[in-house]
Each structure stands twice: as C-alpha cells, then as structure tokens.
Protein backbone atom coordinates (compact mmCIF):
# COMPACT_ATOMS: atom_id res chain seq x y z
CA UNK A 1 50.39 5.50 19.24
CA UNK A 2 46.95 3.99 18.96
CA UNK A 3 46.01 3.18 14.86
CA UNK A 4 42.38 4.98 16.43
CA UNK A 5 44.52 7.95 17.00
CA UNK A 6 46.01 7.71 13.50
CA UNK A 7 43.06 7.42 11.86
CA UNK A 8 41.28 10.32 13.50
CA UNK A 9 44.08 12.63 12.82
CA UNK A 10 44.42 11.28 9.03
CA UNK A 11 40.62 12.77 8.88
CA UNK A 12 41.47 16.00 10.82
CA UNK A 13 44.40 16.69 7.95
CA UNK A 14 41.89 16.09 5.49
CA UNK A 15 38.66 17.84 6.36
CA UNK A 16 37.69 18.44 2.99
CA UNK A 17 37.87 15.16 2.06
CA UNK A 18 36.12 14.03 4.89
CA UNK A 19 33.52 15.87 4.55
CA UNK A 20 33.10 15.10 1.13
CA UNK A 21 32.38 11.59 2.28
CA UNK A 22 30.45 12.37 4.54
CA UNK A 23 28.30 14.55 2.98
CA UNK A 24 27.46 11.60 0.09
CA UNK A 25 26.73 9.32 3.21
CA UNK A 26 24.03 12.31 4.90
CA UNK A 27 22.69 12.86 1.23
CA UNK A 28 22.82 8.89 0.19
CA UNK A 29 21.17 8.01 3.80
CA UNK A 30 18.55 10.75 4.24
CA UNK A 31 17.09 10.55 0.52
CA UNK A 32 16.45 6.63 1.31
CA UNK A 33 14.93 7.30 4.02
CA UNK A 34 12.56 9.68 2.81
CA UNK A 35 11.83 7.79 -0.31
CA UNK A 36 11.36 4.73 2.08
CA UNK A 37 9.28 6.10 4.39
CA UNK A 38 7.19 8.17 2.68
CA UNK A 39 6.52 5.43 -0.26
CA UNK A 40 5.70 3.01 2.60
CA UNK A 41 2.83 5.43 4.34
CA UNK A 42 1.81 6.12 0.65
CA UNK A 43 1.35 2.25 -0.55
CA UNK A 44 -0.76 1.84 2.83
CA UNK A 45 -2.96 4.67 2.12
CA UNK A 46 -3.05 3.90 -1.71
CA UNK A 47 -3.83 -0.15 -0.73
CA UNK A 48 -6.45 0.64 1.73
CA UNK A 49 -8.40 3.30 -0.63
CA UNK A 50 -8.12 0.49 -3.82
CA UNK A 51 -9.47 -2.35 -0.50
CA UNK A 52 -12.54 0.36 -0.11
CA UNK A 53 -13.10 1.05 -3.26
CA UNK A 54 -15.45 -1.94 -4.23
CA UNK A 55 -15.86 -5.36 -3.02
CA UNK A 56 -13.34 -8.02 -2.85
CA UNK A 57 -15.10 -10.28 -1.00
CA UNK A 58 -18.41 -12.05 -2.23
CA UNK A 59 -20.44 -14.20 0.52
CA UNK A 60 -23.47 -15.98 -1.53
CA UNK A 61 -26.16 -19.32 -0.66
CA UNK A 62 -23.75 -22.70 -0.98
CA UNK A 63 -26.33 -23.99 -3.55
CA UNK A 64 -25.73 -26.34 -5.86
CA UNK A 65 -28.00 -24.00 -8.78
CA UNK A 66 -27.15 -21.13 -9.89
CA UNK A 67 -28.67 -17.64 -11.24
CA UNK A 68 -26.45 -14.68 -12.62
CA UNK A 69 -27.02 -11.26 -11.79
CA UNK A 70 -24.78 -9.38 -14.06
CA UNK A 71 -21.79 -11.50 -13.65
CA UNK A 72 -22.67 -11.97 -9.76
CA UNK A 73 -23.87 -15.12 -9.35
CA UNK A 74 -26.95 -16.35 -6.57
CA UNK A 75 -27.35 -19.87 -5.96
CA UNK A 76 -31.29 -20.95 -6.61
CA UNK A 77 -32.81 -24.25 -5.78
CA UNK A 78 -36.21 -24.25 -7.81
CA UNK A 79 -36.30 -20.34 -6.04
CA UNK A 80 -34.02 -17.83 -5.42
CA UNK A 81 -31.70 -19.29 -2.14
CA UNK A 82 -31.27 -17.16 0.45
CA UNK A 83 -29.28 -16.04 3.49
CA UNK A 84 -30.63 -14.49 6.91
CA UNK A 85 -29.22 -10.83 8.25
CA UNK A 86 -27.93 -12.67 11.24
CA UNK A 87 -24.83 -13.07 8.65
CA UNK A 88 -23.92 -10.08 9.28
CA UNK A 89 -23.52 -10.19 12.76
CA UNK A 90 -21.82 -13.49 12.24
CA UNK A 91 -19.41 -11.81 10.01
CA UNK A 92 -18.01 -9.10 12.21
CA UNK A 93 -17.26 -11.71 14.96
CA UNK A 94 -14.34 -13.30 13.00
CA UNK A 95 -10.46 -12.33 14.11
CA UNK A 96 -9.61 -9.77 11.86
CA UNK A 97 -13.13 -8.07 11.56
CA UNK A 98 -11.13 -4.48 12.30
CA UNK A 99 -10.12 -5.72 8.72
CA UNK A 100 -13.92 -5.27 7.27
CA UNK A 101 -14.33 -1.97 5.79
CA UNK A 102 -18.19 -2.12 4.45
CA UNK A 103 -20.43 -4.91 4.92
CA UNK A 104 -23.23 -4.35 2.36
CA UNK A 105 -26.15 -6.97 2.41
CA UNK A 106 -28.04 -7.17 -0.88
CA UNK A 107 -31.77 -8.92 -1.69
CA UNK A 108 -32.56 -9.53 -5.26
CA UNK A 109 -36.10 -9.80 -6.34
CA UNK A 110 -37.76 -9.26 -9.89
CA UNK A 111 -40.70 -6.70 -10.53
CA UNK A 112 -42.33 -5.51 -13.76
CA UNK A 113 -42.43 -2.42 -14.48
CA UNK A 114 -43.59 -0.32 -17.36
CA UNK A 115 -44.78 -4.11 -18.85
CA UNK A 116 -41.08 -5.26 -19.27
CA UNK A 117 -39.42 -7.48 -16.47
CA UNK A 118 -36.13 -5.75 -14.37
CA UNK A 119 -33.95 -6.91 -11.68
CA UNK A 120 -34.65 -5.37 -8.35
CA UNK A 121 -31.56 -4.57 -5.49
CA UNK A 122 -32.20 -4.34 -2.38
CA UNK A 123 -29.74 -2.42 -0.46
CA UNK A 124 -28.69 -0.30 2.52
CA UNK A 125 -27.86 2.57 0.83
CA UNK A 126 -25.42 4.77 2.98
CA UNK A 127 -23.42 1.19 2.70
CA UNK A 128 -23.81 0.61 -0.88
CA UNK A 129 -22.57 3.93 -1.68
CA UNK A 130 -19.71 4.14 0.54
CA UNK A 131 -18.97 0.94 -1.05
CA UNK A 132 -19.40 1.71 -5.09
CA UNK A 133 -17.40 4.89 -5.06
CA UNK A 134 -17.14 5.32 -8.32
CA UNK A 135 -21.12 5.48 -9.16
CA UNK A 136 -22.04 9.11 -10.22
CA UNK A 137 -25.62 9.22 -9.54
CA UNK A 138 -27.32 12.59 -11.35
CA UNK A 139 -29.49 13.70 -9.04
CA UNK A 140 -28.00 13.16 -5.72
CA UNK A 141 -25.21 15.24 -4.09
CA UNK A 142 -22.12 13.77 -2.15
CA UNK A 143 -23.53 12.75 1.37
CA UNK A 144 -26.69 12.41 -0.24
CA UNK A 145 -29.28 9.29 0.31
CA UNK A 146 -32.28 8.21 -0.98
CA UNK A 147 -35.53 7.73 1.26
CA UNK A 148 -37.12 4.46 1.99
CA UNK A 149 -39.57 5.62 -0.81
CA UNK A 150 -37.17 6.94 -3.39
CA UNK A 151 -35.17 4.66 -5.85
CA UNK A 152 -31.85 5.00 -8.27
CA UNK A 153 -31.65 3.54 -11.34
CA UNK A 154 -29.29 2.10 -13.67
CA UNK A 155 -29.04 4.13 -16.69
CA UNK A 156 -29.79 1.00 -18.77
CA UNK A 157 -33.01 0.38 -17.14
CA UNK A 158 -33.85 3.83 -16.84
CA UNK A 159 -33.40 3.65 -21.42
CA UNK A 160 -35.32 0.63 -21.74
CA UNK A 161 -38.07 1.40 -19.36
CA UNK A 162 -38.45 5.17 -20.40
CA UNK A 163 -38.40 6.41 -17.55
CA UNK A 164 -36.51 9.63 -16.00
CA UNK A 165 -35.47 11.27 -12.77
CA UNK A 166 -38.30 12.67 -10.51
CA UNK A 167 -40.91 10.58 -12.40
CA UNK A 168 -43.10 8.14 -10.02
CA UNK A 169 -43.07 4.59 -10.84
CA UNK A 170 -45.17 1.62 -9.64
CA UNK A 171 -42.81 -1.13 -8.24
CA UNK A 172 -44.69 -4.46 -7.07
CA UNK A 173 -47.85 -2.03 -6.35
CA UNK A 174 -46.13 0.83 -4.46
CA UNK A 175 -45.49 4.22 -5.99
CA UNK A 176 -41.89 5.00 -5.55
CA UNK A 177 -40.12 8.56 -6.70
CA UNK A 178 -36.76 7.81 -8.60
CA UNK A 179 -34.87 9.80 -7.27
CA UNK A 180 -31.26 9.10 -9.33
CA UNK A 181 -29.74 7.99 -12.29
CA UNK A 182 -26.64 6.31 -12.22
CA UNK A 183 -24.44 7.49 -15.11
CA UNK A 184 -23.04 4.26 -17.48
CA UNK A 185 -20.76 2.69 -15.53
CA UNK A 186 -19.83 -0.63 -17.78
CA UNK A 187 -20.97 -3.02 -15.88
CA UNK A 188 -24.24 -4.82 -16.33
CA UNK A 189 -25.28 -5.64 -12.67
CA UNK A 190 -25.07 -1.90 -11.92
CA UNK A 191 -26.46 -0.42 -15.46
CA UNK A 192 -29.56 -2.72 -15.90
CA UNK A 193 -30.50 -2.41 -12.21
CA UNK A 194 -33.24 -0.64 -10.18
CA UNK A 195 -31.97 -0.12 -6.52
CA UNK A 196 -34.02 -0.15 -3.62
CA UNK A 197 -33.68 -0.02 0.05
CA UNK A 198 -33.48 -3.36 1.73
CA UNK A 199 -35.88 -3.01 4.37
CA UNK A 200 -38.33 -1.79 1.93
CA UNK A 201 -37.75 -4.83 -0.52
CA UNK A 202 -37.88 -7.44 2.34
CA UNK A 203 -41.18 -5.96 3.45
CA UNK A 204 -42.42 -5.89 -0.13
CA UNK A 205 -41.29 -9.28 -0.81
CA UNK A 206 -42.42 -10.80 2.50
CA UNK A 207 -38.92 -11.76 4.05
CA UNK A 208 -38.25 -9.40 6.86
CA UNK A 209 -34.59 -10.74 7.28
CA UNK A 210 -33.83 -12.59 3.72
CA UNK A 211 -30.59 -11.43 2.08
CA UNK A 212 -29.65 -12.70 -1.39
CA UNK A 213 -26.01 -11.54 -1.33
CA UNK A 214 -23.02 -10.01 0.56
CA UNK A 215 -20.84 -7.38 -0.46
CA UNK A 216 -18.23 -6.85 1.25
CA UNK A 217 -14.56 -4.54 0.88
CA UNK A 218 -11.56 -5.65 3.32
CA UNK A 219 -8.59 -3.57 4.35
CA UNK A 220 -6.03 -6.33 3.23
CA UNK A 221 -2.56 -4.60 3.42
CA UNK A 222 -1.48 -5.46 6.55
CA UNK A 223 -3.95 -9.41 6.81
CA UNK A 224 -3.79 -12.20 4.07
CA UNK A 225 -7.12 -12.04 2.48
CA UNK A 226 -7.25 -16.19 2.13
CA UNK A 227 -6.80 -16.29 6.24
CA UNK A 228 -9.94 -13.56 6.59
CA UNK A 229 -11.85 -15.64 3.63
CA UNK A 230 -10.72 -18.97 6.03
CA UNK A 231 -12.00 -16.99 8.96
CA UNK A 232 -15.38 -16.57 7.00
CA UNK A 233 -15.85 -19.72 6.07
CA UNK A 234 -16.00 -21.13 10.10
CA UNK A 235 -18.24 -18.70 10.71
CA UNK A 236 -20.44 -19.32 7.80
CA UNK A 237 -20.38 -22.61 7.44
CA UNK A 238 -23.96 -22.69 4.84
CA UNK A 239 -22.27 -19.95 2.63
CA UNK A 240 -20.19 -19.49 -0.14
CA UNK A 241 -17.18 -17.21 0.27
CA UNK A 242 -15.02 -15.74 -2.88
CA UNK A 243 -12.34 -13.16 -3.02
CA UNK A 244 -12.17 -11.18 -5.86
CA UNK A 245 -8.88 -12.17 -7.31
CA UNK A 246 -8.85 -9.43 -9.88
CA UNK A 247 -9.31 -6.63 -7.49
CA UNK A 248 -6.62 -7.82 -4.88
CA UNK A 249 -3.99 -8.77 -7.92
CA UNK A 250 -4.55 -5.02 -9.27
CA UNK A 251 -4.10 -3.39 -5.88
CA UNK A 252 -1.23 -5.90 -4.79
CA UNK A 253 0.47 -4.69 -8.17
CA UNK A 254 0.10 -1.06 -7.62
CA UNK A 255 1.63 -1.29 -3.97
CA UNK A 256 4.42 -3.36 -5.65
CA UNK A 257 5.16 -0.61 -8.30
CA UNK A 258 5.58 1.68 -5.34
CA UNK A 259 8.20 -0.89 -3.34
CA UNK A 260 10.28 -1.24 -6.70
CA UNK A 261 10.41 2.42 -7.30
CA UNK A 262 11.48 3.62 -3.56
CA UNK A 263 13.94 0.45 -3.52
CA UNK A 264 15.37 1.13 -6.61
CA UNK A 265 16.03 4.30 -6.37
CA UNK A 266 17.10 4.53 -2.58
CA UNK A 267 19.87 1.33 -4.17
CA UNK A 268 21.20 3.62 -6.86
CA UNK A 269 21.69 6.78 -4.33
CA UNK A 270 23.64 4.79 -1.93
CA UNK A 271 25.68 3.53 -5.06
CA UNK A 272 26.62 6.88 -6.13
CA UNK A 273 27.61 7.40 -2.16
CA UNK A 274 29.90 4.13 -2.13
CA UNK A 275 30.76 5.78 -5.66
CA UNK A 276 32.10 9.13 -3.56
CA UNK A 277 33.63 7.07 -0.54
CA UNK A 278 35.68 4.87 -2.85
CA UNK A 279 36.81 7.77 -5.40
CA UNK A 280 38.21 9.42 -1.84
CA UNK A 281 39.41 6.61 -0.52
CA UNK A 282 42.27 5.93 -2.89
CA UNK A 283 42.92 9.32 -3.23
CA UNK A 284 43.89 9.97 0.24
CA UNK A 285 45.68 6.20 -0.06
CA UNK A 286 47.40 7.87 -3.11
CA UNK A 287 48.48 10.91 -1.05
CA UNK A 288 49.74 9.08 1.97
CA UNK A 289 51.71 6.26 0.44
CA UNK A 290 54.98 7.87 2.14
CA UNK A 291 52.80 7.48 5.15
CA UNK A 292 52.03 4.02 4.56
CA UNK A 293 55.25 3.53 4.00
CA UNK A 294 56.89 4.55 6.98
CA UNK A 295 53.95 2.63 9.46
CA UNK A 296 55.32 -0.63 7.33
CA UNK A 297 58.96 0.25 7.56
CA UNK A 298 58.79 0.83 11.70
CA UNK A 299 56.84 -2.90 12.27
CA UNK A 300 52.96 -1.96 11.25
CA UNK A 301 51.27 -5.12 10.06
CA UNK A 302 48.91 -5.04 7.08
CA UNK A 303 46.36 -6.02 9.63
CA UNK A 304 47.20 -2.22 11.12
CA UNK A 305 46.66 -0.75 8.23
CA UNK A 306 43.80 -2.53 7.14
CA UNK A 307 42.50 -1.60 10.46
CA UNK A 308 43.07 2.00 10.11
CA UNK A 309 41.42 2.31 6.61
CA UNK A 310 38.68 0.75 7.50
CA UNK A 311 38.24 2.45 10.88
CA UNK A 312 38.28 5.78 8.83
CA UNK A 313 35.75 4.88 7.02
CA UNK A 314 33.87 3.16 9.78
CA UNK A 315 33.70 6.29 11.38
CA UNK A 316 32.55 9.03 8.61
CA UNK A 317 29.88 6.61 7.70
CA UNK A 318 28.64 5.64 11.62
CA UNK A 319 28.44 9.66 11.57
CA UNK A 320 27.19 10.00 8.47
CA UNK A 321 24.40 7.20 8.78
CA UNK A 322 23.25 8.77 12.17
CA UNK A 323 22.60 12.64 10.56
CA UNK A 324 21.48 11.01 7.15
CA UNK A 325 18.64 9.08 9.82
CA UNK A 326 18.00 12.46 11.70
CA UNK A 327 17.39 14.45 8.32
CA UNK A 328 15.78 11.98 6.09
CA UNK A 329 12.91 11.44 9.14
CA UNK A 330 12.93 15.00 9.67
CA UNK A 331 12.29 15.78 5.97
CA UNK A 332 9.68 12.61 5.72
CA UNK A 333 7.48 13.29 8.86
CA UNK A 334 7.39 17.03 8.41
CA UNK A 335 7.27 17.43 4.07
CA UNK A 336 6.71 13.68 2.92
CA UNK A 337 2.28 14.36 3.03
CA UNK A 338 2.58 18.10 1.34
CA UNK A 339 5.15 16.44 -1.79
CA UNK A 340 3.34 13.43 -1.79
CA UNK A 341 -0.28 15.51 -2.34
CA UNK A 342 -1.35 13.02 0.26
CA UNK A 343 -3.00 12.60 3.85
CA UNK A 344 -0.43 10.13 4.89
CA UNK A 345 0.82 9.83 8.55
CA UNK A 346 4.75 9.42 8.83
CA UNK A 347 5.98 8.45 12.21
CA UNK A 348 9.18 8.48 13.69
CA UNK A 349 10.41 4.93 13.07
CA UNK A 350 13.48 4.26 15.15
CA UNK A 351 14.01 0.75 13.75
CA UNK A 352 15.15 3.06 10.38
CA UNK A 353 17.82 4.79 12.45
CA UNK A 354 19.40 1.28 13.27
CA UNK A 355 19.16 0.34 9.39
CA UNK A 356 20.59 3.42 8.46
CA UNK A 357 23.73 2.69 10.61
CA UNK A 358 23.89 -0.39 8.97
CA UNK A 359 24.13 0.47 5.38
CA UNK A 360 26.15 2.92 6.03
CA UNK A 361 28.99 0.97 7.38
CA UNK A 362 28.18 -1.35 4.82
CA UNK A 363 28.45 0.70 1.84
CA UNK A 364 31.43 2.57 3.25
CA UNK A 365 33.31 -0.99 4.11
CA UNK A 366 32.62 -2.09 0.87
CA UNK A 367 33.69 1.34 -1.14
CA UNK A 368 37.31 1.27 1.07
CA UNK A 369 38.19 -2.47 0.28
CA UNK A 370 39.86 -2.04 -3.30
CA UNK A 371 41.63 0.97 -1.32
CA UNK A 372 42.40 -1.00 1.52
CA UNK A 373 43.84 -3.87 -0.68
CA UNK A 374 45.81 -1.33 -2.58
CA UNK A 375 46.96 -0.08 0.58
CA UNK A 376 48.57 -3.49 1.98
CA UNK A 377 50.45 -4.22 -1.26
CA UNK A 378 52.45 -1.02 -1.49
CA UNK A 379 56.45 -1.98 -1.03
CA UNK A 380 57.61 -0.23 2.08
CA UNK A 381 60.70 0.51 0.16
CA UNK A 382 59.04 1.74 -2.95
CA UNK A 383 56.90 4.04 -0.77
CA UNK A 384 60.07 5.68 0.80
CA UNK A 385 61.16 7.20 -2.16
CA UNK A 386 58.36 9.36 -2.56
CA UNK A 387 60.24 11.59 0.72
C-alpha cells in the first residue's frame, strides 16, 4: 500500500478535521490576498495623487546669485536670470517623461501697484491649477480659468493693497479685472502674490519666451526620482534641478504605512491558520497513535511516516492555497474599489496564485513538524497497547 494512499484515506476518515484545516488555509490565504492586493492598487493611487498634488521637482537659472521668492529661490546676476520656454520641450524628451505629470513654467517680474511694490507670477494657468490643488480661489468655480486679462490674487496682497474681487487694477500700465482671491493658504510665495498669465507677463515685460522658474510634479511610484532629476540634468545642462525632499519623504512614508499594515496583518492571519493546522495536526497524531503504531511494528520507517504527515498536510494546504487564490482575487477585483471608497483598478495577478501555493505549503509544513516529530518518537510497543 502506497503511504499516498494512506494519507488520503487518513483525510477521508477525518473530513471534519480536514476541512477544518482547510478552511483556516482558504480564510488565511484569501484575506492576504485581498489585503495585498487591494493595499497595493491603493498605495499606487494614494502615491500618484500626493506626486500631483504640488511640485516635487524645482528646475531654476544655475546662477551663482540668488533672489527668494517666498522660500523659492531664482538665481540673479545683477538682474533677474532667466531660462527660455524651449526648456520645456527639452524636458519632456528625457526617458521617463510618461513620469511628468504637470510641467508649469513660471516668470517673475515686480510691478507697483496701488504705490506699494508686489511680486508678479507669471503662469499658465490651466497648469498652475491642476498643479496647486489645494488653492481655493473665491471667485472661480472648479474647471474655471482666468482670461488673459483677468488676475488672482494672494489674499495677502489682496490685504495690503486694498483691493477686492471684481475691482480693476492697473498692472505695469494695463487695466486688468481680478478676477480671484486665493483663500490663506500658509505659504508666503502663494499669499503675497499677484498671478498672471505668462504670455501676458512676457509681452508686458518684453521677453516673449523668458521663464524665471519651473514647476514641475512627477509620478514617482514606480521611477526613482534621483534617476528622472539625473535625466534632467543632461538635458539641461545651464539649469539647476532640485527635488523636493520633503514632499517625496511624506508620500514615500504614507505608501510605507500602507505596506506595514497589509503585511502585518496578512502575517498574523496566516499565523492563526498555521495556529489551526498545528492544533489538528496532533490531534489526529493523538487519535491514530495505534495506527502509528502498527505502520512501525510491520517495517514503516520514520521516514514513512514523516512522509505521510507531511503529505497530508501538503495536500489540504496545495488545495487550500489554490481556492484561498481564487476567492481572495475574486473578492479584491470585484469589492476591493467599493470597501476601499476608491477608484482603484485590481487586476488578476497570476504571479499571486503561485505565492499563494507557496505559503501555504509553507505554513502548513511548518504547523505539522512538532506533530510530525511527535509522531516518529512514539514506541511501537507503547502504541500497541492502546488496541
């Protein structure tokens, strides 16, 4: 008689047992999953809405001066330095340019107005919007733009000039309607600023195609932001490229927080399932030490019975691990975006059904050793006296 024979008819006699075990090994495999996958679509979604939402890369003059713009700083020479539009171009010819989200191109110029000196932005707007997310502008709706002729404000400058929505200004001897205030956001270089379109700044200021500054936000979950800021640095060899190390440390520790919760808690579910397989283990080695006894006393090796334990096991779990798969992707690609209150994409990943296999059998191997062990030591003799 084959110990594969054995083994499948010691988990026939036992069904409830059996599927006891595997049931924790369908319940400890499919909630991993789900909490895997799911977690993983979330932390790309959550890591490329925190890479949109603002800059993290800053492309300014290589000048050996400099002049501060609200904590952004310009590199002068005498005058303001500046950079040509053509940057821009150069910029989205670079490897990972799929990687640039928003490329937004700034020129910074100074204007009195109202007999009191204020920093003027020159910007494209449906870029500098998409780009500043977070700026509530009273006065504008969402999808909403200024004109070439209209401006926004900074709620600073709008308290120290006096001045208020709808009201007409005179900027560098051109009447311009202002047509937005941007609530306080805490920040000077948005607060104390007037913003203007570009193209209407350049033309004012007499530099068709000078830029001051560029703003730009990268998706940077799945590229190393040092090999795009690299990348930028061929391309622009007379600028000055920064990453924001504040904004990618707080989005590369809110992705993290996500990977330590899904891991830990996918660990401790297919504990309490090793937890279940080894609690049933030695009670069925309990239950069938006259068994055990009589394979030893007719020439079975402890090799065979080794062999057989772990075979039982092998097989619950390699059945186990394949349904757990099945249901946890199930449960991830069909209800993972409706619990998550997300609009994540969850794909069929059959690289998780080979992993789920995997930690299966290794969980149950591991659960059935102490039984296994207690298995081999039992006396032939002393096990014939429980007939």
């Amino acid at each position: 008689m084959r110990l594969t024979h054995i083994s499948i008819q010691n988990l026939r006699r036992r069904k409830s047992r059996t599927l006891l075990m595997m049931l924790s090994i369908i319940i400890g495999i499919a909630s991993s999953i789900f909490l895997l996958t799911t977690t993983k679509s979330m932390e790309k979604d959550v890591a490329d809405k925190l890479d949109q939402y603002g800059s993290n890369l800053l492309i300014l003059p290589d000048s050996g001066e400099a002049l501060t713009f609200g904590g952004i700083t310009v590199g002068v020479k005498g005058k303001a330095e500046e950079m040509n539009m053509s940057v821009i171009d150069q910029m989205q010819t670079i490897k990972n340019k799929e990687n640039l989200a928003v490329i937004s191109p700034k020129l910074l110029a100074d204007a009195e107005i109202n007999g009191k000196k204020v920093v003027l932005v020159g910007v494209d707007f449906t870029k500098e919007i998409r780009l500043k997310k977070w700026w509530k502008i009273e006065g504008l709706n969402f999808g909403q733009f200024p004109e070439k002729n209209e401006i926004i404000v900074g709620s600073d400058a709008a308290r120290i000039l006096g001045i208020q929505r709808d009201q007409h200004v005179d900027v560098k001897g051109q009447s311009f309607l202002i047509r937005g205030i941007i609530q306080p956001t805490g920040s000077i270089e948005n607060d104390q600023a007037i913003f203007i379109d570009l193209k209407m700044l350049q033309g004012l200021e007499n530099k068709p195609n000078a830029i001051s500054m560029v703003e730009a936000a990268a998706f940077c979950y799945t590229c190393p932001i040092d090999e795009m800021t690299k990348q930028l640095k061929e391309k622009l060899p007379g600028a000055k490229v920064t990453a924001l190390r504040s904004t990618l440390e707080s989005r590369d520790q809110t992705v993290k927080r996500f990977s330590l919760f899904s891991v830990t808690i996918s660990i401790i579910l297919l504990l309490t399932s090793a937890l279940v397989i080894a609690i049933s283990m030695i009670s069925s080695v309990r239950e069938r030490t006259p068994d055990i006894g009589v394979l030893r006393a007719i020439g079975f090796r402890k090799s065979h019975i080794l062999a057989m334990i772990f075979f039982e096991a092998a097989l619950v779990s390699l059945t186990g691990g394949l349904i757990g798969y099945g249901l946890g992707m199930g449960l991830g690609v069909s209800y993972g975006p409706e619990i998550a209150k997300m609009a994540i994409h969850i794909p069929w990943q059959p690289i998780m059904g080979m992993y789920s296999i995997l930690a299966a059998l290794l969980v149950s191997v591991l659960a059935s050793a102490y039984p296994a062990w207690k298995a081999i030591r039992l006396d032939p003799i002393e096990a014939l006296r429980y007939f």
